[in-house]
C-alpha atoms as a PDB file:
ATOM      1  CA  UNK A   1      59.209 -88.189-102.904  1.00  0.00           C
ATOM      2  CA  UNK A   2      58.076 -91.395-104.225  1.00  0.00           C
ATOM      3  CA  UNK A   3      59.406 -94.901-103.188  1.00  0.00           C
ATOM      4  CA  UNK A   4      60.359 -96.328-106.836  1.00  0.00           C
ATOM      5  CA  UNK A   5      63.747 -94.948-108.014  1.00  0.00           C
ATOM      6  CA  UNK A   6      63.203 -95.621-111.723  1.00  0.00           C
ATOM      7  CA  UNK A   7      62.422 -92.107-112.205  1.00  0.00           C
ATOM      8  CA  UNK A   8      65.358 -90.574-109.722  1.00  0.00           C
ATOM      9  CA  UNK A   9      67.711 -88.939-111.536  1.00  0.00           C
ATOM     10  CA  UNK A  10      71.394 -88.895-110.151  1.00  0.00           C
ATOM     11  CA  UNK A  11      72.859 -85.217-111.427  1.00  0.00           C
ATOM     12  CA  UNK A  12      76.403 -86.175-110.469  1.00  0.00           C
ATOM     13  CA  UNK A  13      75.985 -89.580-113.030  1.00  0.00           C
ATOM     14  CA  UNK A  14      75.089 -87.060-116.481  1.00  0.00           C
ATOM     15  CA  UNK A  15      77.546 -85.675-118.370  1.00  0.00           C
ATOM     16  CA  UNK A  16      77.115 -82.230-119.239  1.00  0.00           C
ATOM     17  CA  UNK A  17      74.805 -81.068-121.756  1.00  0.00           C
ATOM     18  CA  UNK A  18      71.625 -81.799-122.886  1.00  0.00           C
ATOM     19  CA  UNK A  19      69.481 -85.362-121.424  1.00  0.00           C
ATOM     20  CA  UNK A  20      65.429 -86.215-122.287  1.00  0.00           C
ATOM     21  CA  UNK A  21      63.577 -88.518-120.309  1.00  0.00           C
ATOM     22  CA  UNK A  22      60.265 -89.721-121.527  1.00  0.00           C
ATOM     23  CA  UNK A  23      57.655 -91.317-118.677  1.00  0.00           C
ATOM     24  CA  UNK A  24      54.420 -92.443-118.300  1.00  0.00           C
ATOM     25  CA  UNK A  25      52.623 -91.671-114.642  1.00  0.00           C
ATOM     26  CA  UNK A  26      49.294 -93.973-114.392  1.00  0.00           C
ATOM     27  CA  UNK A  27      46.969 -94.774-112.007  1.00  0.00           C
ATOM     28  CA  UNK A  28      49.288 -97.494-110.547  1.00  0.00           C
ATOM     29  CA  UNK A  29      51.434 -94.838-109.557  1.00  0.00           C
ATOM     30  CA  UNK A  30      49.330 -92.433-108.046  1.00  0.00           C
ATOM     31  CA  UNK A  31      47.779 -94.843-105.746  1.00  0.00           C
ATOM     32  CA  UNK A  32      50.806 -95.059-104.145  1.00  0.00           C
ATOM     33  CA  UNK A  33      50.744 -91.508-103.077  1.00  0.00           C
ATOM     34  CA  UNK A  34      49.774 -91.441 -99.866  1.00  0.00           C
ATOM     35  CA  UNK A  35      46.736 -88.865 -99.177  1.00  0.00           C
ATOM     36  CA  UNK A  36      46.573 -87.871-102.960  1.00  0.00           C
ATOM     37  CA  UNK A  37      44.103 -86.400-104.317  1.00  0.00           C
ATOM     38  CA  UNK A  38      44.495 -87.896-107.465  1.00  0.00           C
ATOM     39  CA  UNK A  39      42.332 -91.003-107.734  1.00  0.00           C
ATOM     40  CA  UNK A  40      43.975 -92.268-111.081  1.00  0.00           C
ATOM     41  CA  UNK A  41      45.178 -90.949-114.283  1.00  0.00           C
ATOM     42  CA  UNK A  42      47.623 -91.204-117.270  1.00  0.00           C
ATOM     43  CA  UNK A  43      49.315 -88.405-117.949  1.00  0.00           C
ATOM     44  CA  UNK A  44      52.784 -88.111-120.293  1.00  0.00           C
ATOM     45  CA  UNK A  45      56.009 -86.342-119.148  1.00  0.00           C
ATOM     46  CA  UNK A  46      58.743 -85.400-121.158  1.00  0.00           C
ATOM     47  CA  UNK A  47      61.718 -83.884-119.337  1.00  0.00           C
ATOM     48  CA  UNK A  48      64.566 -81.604-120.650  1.00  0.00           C
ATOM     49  CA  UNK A  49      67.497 -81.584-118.458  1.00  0.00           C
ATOM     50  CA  UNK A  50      70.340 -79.084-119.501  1.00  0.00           C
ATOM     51  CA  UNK A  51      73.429 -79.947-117.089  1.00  0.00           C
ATOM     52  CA  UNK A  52      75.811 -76.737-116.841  1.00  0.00           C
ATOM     53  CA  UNK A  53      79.093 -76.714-115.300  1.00  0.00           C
ATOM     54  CA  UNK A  54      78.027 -74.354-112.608  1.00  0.00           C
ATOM     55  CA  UNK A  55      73.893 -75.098-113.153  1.00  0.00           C
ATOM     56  CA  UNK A  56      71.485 -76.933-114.644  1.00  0.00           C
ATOM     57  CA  UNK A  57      68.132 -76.339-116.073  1.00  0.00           C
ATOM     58  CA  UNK A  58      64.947 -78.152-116.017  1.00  0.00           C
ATOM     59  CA  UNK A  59      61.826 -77.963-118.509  1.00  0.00           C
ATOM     60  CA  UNK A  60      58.469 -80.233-118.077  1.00  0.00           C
ATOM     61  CA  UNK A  61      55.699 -81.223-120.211  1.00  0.00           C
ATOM     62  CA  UNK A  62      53.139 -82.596-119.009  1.00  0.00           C
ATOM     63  CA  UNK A  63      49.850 -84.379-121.405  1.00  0.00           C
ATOM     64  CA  UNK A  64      47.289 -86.164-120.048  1.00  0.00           C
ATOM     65  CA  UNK A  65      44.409 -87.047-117.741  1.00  0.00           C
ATOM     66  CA  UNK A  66      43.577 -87.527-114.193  1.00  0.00           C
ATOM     67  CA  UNK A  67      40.689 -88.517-112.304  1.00  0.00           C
ATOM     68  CA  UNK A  68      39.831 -86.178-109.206  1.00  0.00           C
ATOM     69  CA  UNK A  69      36.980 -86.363-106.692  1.00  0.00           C
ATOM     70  CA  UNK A  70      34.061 -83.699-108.192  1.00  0.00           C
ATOM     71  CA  UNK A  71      33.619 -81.167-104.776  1.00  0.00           C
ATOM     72  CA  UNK A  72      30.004 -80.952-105.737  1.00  0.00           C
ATOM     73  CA  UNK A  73      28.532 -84.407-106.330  1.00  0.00           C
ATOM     74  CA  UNK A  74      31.675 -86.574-105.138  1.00  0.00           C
ATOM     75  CA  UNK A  75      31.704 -89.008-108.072  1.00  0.00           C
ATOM     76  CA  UNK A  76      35.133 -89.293-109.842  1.00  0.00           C
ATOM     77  CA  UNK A  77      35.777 -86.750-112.441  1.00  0.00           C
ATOM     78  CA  UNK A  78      38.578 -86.361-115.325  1.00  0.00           C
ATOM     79  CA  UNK A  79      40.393 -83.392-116.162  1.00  0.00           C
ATOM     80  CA  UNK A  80      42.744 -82.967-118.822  1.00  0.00           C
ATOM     81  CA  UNK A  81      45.799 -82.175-117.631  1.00  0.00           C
ATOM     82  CA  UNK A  82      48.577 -79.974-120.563  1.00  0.00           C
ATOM     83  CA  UNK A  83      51.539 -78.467-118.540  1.00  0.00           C
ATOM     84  CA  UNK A  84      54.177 -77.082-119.444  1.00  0.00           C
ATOM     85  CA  UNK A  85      56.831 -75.629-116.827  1.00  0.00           C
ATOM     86  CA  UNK A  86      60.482 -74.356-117.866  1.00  0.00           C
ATOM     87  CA  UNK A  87      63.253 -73.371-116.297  1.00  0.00           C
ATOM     88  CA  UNK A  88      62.696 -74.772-112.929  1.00  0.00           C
ATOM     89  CA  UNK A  89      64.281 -73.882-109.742  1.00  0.00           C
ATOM     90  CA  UNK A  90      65.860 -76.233-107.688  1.00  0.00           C
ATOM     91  CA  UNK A  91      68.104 -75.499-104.620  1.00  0.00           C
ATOM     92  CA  UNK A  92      71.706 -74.951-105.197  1.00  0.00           C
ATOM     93  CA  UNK A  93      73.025 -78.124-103.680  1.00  0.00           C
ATOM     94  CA  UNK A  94      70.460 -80.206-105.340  1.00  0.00           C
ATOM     95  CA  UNK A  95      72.013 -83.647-105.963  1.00  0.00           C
ATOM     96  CA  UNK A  96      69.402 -85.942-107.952  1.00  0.00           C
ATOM     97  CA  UNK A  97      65.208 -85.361-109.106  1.00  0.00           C
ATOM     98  CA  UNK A  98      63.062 -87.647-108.451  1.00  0.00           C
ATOM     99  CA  UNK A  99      61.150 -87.231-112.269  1.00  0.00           C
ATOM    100  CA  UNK A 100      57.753 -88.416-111.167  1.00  0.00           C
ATOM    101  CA  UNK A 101      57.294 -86.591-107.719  1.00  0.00           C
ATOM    102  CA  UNK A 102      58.497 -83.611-109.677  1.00  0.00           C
ATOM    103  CA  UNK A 103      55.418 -84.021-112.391  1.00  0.00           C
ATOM    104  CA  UNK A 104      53.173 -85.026-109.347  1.00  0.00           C
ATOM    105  CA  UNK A 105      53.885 -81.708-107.478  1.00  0.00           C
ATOM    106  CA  UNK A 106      53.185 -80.164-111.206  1.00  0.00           C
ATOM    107  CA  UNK A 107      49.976 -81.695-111.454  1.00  0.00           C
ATOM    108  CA  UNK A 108      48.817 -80.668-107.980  1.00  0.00           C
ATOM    109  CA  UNK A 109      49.838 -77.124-108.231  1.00  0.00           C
ATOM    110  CA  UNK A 110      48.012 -76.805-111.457  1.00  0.00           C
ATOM    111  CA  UNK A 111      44.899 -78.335-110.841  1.00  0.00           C
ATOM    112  CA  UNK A 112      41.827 -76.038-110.977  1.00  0.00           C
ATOM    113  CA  UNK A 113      40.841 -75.143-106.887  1.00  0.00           C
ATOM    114  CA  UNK A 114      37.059 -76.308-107.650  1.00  0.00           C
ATOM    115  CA  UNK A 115      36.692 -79.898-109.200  1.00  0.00           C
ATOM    116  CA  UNK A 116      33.353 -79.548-110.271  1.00  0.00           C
ATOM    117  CA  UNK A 117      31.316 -81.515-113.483  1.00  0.00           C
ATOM    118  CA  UNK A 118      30.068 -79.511-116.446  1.00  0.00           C
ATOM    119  CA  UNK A 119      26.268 -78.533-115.329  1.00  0.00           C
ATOM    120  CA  UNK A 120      24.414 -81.628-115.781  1.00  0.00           C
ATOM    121  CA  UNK A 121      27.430 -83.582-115.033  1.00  0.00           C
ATOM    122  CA  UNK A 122      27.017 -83.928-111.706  1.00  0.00           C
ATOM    123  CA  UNK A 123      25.216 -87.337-110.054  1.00  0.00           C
ATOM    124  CA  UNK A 124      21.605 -87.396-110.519  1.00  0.00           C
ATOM    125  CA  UNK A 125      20.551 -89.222-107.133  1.00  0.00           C
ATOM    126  CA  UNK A 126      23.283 -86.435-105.525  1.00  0.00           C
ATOM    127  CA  UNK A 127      21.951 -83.573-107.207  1.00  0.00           C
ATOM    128  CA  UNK A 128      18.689 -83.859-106.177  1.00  0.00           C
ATOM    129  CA  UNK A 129      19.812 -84.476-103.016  1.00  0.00           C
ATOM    130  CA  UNK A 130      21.146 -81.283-103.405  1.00  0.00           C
ATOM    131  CA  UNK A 131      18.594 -79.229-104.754  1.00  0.00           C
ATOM    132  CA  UNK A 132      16.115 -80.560-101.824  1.00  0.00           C
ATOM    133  CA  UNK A 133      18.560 -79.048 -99.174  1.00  0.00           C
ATOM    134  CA  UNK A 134      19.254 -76.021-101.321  1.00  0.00           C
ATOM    135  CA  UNK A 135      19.308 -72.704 -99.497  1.00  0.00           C
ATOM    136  CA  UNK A 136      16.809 -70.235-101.365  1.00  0.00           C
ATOM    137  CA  UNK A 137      15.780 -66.416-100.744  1.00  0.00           C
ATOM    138  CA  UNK A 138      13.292 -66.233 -97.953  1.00  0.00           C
ATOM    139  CA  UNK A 139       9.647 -65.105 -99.273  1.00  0.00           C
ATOM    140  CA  UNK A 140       8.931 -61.699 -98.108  1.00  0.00           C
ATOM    141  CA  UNK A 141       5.997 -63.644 -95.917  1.00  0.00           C
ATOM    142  CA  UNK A 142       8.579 -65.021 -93.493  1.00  0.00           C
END
């Protein structure tokens, strides 16, 4: 969870029914993620909390951009980032949400498992670096 409490929501505090929250996540925040691999970013969340008497439900949205490390050349990289998660699950006893570790964990999850630039994209000075250590089909010589 993160350390600012801004974003924590306190269940027990809303009234039933219906409650929006609009934030903004930047690149302030996610530095302070320890380990992320997020390198910056602004992305917009908009949060619909439906407080039952017995339940509650959650539904995220989640517009934006944020900068990741590319796997191939290991420049920065942006990828546009358009979520949108309903009906979340959260465990029975759950007493509060932390908004913005919530879209974090949303962000994560969703990202694509190869960060890679469009071809051509990539560092020059890397990708011939690349190229030279390339591994190619062996001539039938060898």
């Amino acid at each position: 969870m993160s350390e600012n409490t801004k974003h924590i929501v306190q269940l027990d505090k809303l009234e039933i029914g219906e409650h929006l929250f609009d934030l903004q996540l930047d690149s302030s925040y996610f530095s302070t993620i320890e380990n992320s691999e997020l390198l910056g970013g602004t992305v917009d969340v908009k949060v619909r909390l439906d407080l039952r008497k017995e339940d509650f439900a959650v539904d995220v949205d989640i517009v934006g951009q944020v900068q990741v490390t590319c796997d191939r050349c290991l420049d920065s990289m942006d990828v546009d980032v358009d979520i949108y998660e309903e009906e979340l699950e959260f465990e029975e006893d759950t007493k509060q949400i932390d908004l913005a570790w919530l879209a974090y964990e949303l962000i994560i999850v969703n990202l694509p498992l190869v960060h890679s630039h469009q071809e051509g994209g990539c560092n020059p000075e890397m990708d011939a670096l690349l190229q030279d250590h390339l591994c190619t089909q062996l001539d039938d010589e060898e």
